[in-house]
C-alpha atoms as a PDB file:
ATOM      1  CA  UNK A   1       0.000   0.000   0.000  1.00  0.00           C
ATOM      2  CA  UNK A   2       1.324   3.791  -0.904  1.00  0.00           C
ATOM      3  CA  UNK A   3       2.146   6.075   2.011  1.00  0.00           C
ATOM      4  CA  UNK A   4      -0.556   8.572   2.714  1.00  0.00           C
ATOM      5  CA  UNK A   5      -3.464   6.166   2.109  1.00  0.00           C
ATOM      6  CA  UNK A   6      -5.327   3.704   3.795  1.00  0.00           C
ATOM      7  CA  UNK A   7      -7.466   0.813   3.259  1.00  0.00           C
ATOM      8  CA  UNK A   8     -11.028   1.906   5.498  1.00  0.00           C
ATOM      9  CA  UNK A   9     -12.788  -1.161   7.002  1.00  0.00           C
ATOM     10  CA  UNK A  10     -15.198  -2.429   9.864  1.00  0.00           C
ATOM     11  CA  UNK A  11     -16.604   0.523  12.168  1.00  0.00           C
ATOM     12  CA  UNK A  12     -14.291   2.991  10.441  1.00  0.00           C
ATOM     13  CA  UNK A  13     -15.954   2.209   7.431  1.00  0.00           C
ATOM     14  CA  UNK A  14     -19.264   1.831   9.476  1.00  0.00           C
ATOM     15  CA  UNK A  15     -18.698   5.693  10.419  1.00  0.00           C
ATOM     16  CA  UNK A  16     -17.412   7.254   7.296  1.00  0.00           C
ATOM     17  CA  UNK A  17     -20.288   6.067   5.347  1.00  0.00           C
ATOM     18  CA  UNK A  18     -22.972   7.289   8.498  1.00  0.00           C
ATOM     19  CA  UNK A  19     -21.538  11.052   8.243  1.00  0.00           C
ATOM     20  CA  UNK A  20     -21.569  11.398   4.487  1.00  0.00           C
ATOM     21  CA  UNK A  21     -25.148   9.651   4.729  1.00  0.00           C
ATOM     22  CA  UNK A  22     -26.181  12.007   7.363  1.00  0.00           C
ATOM     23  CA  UNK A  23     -24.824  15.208   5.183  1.00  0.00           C
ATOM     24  CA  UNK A  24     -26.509  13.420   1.846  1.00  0.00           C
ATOM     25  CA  UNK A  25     -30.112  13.170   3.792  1.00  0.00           C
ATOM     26  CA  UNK A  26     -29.813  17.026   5.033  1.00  0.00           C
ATOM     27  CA  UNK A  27     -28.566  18.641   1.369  1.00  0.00           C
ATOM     28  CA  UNK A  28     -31.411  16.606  -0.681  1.00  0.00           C
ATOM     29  CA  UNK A  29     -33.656  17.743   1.888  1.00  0.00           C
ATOM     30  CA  UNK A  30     -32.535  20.994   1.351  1.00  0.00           C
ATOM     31  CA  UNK A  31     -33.005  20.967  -2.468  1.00  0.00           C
ATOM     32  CA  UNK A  32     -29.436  20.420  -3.165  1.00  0.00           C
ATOM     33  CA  UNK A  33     -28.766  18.052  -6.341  1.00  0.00           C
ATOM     34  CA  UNK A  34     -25.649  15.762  -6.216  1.00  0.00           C
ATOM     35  CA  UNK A  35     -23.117  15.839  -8.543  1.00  0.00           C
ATOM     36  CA  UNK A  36     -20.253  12.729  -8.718  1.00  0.00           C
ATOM     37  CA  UNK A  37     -17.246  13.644 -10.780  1.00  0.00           C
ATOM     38  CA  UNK A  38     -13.841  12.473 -11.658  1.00  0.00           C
ATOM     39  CA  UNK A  39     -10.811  11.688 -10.296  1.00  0.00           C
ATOM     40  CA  UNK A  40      -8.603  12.244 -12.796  1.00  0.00           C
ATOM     41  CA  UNK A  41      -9.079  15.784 -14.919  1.00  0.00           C
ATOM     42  CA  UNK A  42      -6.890  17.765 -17.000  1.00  0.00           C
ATOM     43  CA  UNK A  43      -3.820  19.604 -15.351  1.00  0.00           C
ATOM     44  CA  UNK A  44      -5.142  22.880 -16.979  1.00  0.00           C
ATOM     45  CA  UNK A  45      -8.595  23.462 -15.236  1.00  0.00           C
ATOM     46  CA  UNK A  46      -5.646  23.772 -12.093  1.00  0.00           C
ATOM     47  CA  UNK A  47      -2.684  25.515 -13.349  1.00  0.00           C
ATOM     48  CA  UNK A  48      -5.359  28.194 -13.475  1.00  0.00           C
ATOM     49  CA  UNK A  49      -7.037  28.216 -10.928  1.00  0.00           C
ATOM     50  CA  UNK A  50      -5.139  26.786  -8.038  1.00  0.00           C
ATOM     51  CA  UNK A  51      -2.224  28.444  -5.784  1.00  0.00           C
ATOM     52  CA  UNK A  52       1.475  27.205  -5.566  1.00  0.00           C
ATOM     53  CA  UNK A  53       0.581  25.158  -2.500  1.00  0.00           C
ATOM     54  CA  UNK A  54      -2.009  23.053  -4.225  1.00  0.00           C
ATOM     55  CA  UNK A  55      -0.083  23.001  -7.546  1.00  0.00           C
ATOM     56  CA  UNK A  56       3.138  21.893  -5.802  1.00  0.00           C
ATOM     57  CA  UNK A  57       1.103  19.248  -4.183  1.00  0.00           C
ATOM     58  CA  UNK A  58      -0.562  18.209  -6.856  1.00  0.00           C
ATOM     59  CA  UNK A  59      -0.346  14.422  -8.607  1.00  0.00           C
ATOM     60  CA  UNK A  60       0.842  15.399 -12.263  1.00  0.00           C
ATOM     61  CA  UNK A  61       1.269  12.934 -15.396  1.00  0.00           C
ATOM     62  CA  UNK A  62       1.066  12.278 -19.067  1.00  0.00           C
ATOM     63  CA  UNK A  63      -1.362   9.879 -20.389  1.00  0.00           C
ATOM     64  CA  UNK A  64      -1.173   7.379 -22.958  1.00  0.00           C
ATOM     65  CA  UNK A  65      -1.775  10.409 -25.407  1.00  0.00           C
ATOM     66  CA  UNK A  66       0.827  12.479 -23.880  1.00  0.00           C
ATOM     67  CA  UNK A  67      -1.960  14.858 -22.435  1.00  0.00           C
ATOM     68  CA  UNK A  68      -1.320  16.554 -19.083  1.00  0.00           C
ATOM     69  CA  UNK A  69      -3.472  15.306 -16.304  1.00  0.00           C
ATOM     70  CA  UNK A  70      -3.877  14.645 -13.152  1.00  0.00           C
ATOM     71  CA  UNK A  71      -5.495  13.186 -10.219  1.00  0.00           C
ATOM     72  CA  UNK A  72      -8.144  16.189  -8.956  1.00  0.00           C
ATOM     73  CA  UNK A  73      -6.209  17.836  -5.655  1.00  0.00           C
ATOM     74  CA  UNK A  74      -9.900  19.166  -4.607  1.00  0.00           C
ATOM     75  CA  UNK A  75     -13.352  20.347  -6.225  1.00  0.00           C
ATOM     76  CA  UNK A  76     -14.757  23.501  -6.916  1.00  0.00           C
ATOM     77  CA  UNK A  77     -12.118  24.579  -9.523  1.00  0.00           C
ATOM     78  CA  UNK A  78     -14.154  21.530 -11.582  1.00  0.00           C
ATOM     79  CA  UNK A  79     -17.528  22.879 -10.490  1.00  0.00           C
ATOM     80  CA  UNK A  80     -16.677  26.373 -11.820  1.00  0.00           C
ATOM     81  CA  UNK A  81     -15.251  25.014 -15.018  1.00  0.00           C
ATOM     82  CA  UNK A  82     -18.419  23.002 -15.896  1.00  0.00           C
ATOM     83  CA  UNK A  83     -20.305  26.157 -14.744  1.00  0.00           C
ATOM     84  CA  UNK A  84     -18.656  27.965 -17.813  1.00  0.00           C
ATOM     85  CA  UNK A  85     -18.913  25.507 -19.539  1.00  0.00           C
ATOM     86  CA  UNK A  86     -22.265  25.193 -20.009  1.00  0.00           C
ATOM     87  CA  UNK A  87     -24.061  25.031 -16.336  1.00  0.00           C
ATOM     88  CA  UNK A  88     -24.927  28.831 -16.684  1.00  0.00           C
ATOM     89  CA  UNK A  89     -27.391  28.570 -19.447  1.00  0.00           C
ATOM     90  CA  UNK A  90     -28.652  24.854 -18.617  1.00  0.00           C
ATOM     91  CA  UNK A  91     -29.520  25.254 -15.185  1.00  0.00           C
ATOM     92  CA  UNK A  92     -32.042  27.321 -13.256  1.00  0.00           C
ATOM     93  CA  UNK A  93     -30.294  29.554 -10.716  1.00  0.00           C
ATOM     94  CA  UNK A  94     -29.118  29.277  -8.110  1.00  0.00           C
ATOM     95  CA  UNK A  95     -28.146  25.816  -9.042  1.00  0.00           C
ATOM     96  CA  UNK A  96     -27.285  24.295  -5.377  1.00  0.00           C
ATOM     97  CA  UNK A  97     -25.300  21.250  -5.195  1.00  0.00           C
ATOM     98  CA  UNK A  98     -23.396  18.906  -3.251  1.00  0.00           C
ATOM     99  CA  UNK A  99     -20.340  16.276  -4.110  1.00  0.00           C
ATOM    100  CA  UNK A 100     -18.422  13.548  -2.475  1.00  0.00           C
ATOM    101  CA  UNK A 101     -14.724  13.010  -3.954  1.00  0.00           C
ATOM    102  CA  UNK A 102     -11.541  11.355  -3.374  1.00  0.00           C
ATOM    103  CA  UNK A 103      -8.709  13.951  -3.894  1.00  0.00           C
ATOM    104  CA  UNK A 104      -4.970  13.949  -3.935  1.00  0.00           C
ATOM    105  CA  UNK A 105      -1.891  15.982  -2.689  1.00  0.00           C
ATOM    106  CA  UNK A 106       1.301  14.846  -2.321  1.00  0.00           C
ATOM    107  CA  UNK A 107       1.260  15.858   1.561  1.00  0.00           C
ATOM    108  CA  UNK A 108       3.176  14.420   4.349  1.00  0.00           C
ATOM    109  CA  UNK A 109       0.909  12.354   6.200  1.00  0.00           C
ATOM    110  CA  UNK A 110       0.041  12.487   9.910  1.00  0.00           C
ATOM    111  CA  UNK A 111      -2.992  12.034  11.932  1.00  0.00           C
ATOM    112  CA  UNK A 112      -5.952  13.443  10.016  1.00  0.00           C
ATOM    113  CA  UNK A 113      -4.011  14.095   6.616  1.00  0.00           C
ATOM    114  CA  UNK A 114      -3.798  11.682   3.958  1.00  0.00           C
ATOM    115  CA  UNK A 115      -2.052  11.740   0.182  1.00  0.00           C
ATOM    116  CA  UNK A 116      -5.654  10.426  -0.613  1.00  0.00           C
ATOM    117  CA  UNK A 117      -8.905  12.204   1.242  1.00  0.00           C
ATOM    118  CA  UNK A 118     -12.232  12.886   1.349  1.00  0.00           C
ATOM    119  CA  UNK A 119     -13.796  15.709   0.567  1.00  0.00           C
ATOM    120  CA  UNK A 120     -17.517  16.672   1.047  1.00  0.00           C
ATOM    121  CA  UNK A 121     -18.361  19.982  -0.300  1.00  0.00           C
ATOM    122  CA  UNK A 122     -21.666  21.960  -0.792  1.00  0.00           C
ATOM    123  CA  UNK A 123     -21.914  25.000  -3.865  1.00  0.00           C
ATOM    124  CA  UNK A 124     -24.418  27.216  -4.825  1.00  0.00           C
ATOM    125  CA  UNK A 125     -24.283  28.946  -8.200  1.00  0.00           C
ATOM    126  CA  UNK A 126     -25.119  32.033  -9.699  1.00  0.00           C
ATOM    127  CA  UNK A 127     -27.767  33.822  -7.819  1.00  0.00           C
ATOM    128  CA  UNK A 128     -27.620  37.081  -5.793  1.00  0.00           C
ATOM    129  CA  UNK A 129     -24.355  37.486  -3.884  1.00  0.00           C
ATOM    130  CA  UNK A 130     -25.883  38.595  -0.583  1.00  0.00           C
ATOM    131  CA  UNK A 131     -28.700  35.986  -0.931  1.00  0.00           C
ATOM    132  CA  UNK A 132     -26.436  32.647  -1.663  1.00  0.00           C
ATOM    133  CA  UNK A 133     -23.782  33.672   1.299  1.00  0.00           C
ATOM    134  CA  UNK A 134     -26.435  33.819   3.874  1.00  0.00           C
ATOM    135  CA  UNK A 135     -27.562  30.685   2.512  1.00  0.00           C
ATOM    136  CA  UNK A 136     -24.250  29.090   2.245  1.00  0.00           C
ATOM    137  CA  UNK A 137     -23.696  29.748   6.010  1.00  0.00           C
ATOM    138  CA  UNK A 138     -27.241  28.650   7.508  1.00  0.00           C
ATOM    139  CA  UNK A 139     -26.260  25.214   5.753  1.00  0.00           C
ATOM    140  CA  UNK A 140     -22.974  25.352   7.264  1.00  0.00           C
ATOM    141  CA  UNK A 141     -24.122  25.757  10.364  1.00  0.00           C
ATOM    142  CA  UNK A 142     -27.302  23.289   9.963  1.00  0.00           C
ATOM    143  CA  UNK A 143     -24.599  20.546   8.997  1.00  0.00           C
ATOM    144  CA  UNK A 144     -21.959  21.026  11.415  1.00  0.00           C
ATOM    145  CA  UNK A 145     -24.819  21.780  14.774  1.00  0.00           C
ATOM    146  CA  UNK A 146     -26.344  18.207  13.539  1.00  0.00           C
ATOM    147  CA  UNK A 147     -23.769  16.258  14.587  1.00  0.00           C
ATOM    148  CA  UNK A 148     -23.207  18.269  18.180  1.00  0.00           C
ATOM    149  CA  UNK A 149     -19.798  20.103  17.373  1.00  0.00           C
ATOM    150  CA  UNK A 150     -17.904  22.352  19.156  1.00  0.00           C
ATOM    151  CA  UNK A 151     -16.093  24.595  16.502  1.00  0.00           C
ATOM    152  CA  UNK A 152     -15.145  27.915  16.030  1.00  0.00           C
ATOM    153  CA  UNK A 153     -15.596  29.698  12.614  1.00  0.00           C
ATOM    154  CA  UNK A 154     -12.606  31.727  11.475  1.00  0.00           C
ATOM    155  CA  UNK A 155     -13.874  34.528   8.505  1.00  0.00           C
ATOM    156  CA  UNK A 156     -11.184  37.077   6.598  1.00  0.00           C
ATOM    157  CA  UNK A 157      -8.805  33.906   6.152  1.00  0.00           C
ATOM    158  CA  UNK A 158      -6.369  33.818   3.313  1.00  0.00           C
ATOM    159  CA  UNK A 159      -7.215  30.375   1.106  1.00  0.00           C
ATOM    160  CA  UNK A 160      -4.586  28.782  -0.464  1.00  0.00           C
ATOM    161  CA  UNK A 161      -6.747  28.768  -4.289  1.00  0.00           C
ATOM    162  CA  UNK A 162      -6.594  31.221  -6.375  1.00  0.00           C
ATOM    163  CA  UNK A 163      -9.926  31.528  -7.930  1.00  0.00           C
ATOM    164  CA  UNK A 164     -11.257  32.894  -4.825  1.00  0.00           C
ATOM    165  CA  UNK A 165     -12.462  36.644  -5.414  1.00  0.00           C
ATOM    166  CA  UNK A 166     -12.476  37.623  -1.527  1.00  0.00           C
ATOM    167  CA  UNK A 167     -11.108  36.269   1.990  1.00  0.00           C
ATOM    168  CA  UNK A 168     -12.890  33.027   2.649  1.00  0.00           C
ATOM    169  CA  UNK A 169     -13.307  31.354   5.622  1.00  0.00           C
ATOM    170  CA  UNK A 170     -12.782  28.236   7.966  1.00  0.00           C
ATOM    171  CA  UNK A 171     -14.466  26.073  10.753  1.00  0.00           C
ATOM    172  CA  UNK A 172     -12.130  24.501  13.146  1.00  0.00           C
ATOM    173  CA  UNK A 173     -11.791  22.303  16.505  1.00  0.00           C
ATOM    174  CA  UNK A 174      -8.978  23.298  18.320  1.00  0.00           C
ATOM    175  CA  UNK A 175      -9.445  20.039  20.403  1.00  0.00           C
ATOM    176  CA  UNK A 176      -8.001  18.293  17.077  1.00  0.00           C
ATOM    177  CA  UNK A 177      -4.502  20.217  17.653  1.00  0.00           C
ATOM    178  CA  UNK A 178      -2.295  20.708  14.668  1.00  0.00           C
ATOM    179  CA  UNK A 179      -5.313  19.292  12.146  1.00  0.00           C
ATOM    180  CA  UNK A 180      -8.105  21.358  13.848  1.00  0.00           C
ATOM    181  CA  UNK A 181      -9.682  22.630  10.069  1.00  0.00           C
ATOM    182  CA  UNK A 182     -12.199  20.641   9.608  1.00  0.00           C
ATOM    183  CA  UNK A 183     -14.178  22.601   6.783  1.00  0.00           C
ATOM    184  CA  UNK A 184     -13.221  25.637   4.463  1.00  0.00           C
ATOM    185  CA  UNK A 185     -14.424  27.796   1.819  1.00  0.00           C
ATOM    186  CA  UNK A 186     -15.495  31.104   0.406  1.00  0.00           C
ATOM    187  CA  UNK A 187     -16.741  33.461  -2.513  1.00  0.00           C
ATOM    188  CA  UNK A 188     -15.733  32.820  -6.311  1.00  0.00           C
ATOM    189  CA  UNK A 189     -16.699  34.468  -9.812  1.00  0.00           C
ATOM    190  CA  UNK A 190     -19.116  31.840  -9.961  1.00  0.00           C
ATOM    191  CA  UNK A 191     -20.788  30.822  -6.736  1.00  0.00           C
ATOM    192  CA  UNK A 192     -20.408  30.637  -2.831  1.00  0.00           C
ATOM    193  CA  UNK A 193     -19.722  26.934  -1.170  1.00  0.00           C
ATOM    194  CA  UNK A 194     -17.661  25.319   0.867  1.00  0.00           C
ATOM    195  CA  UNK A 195     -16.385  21.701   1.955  1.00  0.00           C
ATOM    196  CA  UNK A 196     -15.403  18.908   4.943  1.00  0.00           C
ATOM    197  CA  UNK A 197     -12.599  17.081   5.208  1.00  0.00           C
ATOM    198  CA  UNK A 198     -14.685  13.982   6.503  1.00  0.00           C
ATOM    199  CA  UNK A 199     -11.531  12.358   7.949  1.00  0.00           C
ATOM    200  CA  UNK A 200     -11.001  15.362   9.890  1.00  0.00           C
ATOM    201  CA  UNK A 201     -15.210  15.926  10.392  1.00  0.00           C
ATOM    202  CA  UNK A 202     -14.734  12.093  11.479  1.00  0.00           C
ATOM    203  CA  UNK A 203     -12.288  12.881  13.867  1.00  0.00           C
ATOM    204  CA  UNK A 204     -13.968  15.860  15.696  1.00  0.00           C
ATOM    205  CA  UNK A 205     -17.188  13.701  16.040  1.00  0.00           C
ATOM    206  CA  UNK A 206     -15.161  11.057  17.960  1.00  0.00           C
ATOM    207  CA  UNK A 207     -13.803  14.673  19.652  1.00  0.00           C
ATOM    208  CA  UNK A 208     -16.148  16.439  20.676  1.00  0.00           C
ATOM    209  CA  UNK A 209     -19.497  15.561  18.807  1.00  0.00           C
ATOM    210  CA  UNK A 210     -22.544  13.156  18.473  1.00  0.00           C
ATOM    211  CA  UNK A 211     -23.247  10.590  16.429  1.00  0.00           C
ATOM    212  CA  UNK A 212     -26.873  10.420  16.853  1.00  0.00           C
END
């Protein structure tokens, strides 16, 4: 097995699937549509897009082809591509949605940080910019209160993507130490979102939260 990933079984398994079931049963409730994409994309969509961090991270190869790609280091830079792409003019706005992906960076792994994660996030696109960021944060805060959290919500923080058009902002458990962001996101030309690490979300249940 690589370093940085993991092979999830038995009541790990058991509790992974019963938090992104739990976040599933809220955003469809909510009239949130899921989307499933990718893991591997082209290398473009994030030389654009993303910052150094992510693009120094970031799982890079040639295909068969020789066409740069890559193995997707997180989400929304995808979700605002296919918003371009075609999203604006096919779907009634705001078009709210919600994803579950694997994603990749080359990171050194520790407690809580893996070379392969999980990422849950939540976007809502196009729409009135005052509107969809007080919507975006009631659904934050519906999520994280339903599993019992103590967090603290960080705003005006620096994100490490740049297709971010103001400061986003964070949601951490400082009972989780040197891994205590558990969720981030912010504004971008296209939409407002946000998304869980669920190993980390995972962890601060165990923490400091409820499972029921």
């Amino acid at each position: 097995m690589l370093r940085g990933t993991r092979v999830i079984q038995g009541k790990e398994a058991e509790r992974y699937r019963k938090v992104t079931n739990k976040l599933r049963e809220q955003l469809v409730e909510l009239g949130f549509e899921e989307v499933i994409f990718p893991a591997i994309w082209s290398q473009e969509t994030f030389v654009e897009k993303a910052g150094k961090e992510v693009l120094g991270q970031m799982y890079d190869f040639k295909d068969k082809k020789g066409r740069d790609i890559c193995l997707i280091p997180e989400v929304t830079a995808l979700v605002e591509e296919q918003w371009n792409s075609g999203w604006n003019k096919e779907k009634r706005k705001p078009y709210k949605i919600f994803y579950e992906a694997r994603c990749y960076r080359y990171e050194r792994p520790q407690k809580g940080r893996y070379r392969e994660f999980f990422q849950f996030g939540v976007e809502i696109l196009g729409g009135s910019e005052e509107e969809t960021s007080k919507e975006i944060k009631e659904v934050m805060y519906r999520l994280l209160n339903s599993f019992d959290l103590k967090y603290s919500v960080s705003s005006l923080v620096k994100r490490g993507l740049d297709y971010y058009t103001e400061e986003g902002f964070e949601v951490e458990c400082e009972e989780l130490g040197a891994q205590k962001q558990i969720l981030g996101g912010g504004r971008y030309n296209s939409g407002v979102g946000f998304a869980f690490g669920v190993d980390r979300l995972i962890l601060a249940i165990e923490t400091t939260g409820s499972w029921e």
